[in-house]
C-alpha atoms as a PDB file:
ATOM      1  CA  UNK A   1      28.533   9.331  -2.587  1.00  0.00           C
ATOM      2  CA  UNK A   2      30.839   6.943  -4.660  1.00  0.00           C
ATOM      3  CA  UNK A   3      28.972   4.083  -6.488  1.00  0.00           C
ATOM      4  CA  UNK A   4      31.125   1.093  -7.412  1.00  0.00           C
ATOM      5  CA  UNK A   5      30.601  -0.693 -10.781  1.00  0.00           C
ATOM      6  CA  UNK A   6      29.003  -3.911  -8.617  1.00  0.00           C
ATOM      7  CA  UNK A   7      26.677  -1.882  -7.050  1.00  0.00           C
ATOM      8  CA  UNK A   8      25.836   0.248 -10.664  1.00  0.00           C
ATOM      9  CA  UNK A   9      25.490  -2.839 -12.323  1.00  0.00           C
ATOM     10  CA  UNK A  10      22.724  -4.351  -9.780  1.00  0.00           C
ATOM     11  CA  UNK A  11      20.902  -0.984  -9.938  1.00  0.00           C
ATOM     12  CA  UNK A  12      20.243  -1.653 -13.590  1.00  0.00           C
ATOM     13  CA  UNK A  13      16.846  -2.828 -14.831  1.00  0.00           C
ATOM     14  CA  UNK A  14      16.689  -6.791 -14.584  1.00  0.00           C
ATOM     15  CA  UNK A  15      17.668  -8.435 -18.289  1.00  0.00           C
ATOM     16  CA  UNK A  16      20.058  -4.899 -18.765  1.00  0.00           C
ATOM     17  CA  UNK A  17      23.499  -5.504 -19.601  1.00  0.00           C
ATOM     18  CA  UNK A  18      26.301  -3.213 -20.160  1.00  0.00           C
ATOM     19  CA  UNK A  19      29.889  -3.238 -20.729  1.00  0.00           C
ATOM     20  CA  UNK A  20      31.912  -2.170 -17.609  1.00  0.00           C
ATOM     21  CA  UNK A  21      34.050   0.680 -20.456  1.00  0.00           C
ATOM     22  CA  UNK A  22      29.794   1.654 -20.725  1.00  0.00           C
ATOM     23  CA  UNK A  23      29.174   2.177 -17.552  1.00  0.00           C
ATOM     24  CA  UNK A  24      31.924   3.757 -16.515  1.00  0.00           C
ATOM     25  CA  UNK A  25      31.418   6.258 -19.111  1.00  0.00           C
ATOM     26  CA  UNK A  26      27.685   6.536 -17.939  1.00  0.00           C
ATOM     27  CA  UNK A  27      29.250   7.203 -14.219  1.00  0.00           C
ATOM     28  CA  UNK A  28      31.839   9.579 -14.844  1.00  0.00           C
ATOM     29  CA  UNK A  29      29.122  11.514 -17.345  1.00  0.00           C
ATOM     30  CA  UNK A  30      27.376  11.750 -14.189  1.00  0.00           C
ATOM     31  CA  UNK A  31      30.140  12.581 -11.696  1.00  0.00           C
ATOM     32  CA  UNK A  32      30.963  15.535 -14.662  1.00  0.00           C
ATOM     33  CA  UNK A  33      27.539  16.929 -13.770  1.00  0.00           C
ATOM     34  CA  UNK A  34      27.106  16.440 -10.462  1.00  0.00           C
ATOM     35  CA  UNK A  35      30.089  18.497 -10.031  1.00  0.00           C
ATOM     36  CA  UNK A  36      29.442  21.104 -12.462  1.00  0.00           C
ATOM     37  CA  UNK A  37      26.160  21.392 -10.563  1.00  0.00           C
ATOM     38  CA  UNK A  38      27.879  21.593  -7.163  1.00  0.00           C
ATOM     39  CA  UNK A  39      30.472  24.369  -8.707  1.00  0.00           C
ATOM     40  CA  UNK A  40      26.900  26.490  -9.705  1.00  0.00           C
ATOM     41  CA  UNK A  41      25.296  26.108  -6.514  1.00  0.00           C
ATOM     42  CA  UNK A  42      28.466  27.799  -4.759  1.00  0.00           C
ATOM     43  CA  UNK A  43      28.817  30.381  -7.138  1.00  0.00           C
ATOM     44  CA  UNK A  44      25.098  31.472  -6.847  1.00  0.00           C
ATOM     45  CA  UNK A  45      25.343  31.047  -2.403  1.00  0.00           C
ATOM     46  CA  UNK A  46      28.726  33.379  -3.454  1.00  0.00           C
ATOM     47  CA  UNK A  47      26.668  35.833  -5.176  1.00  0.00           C
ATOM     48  CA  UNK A  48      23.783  36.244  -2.748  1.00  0.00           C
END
């Protein structure tokens, strides 16, 4: 799933603002771990 900045932005709390450089950062932190997360889950299915 690929969220765009618009659509980060309006999932933030009403009154919340945030530089776009902020969220991206907040995005890509959570890309970073998604994927880490995704490279575990294969290595673990791997190992069974």
């Amino acid at each position: 799933m690929t969220l765009t900045l618009e659509q980060a932005r309006e999932a933030l709390p009403q009154g919340y603002e945030v530089s776009d450089k902020e969220l991206e950062d907040v995005l890509a932190f959570f890309y970073f771990i998604g994927e880490k997360a995704y490279e575990q889950a294969r290595k673990e299915a791997r190992d069974e």
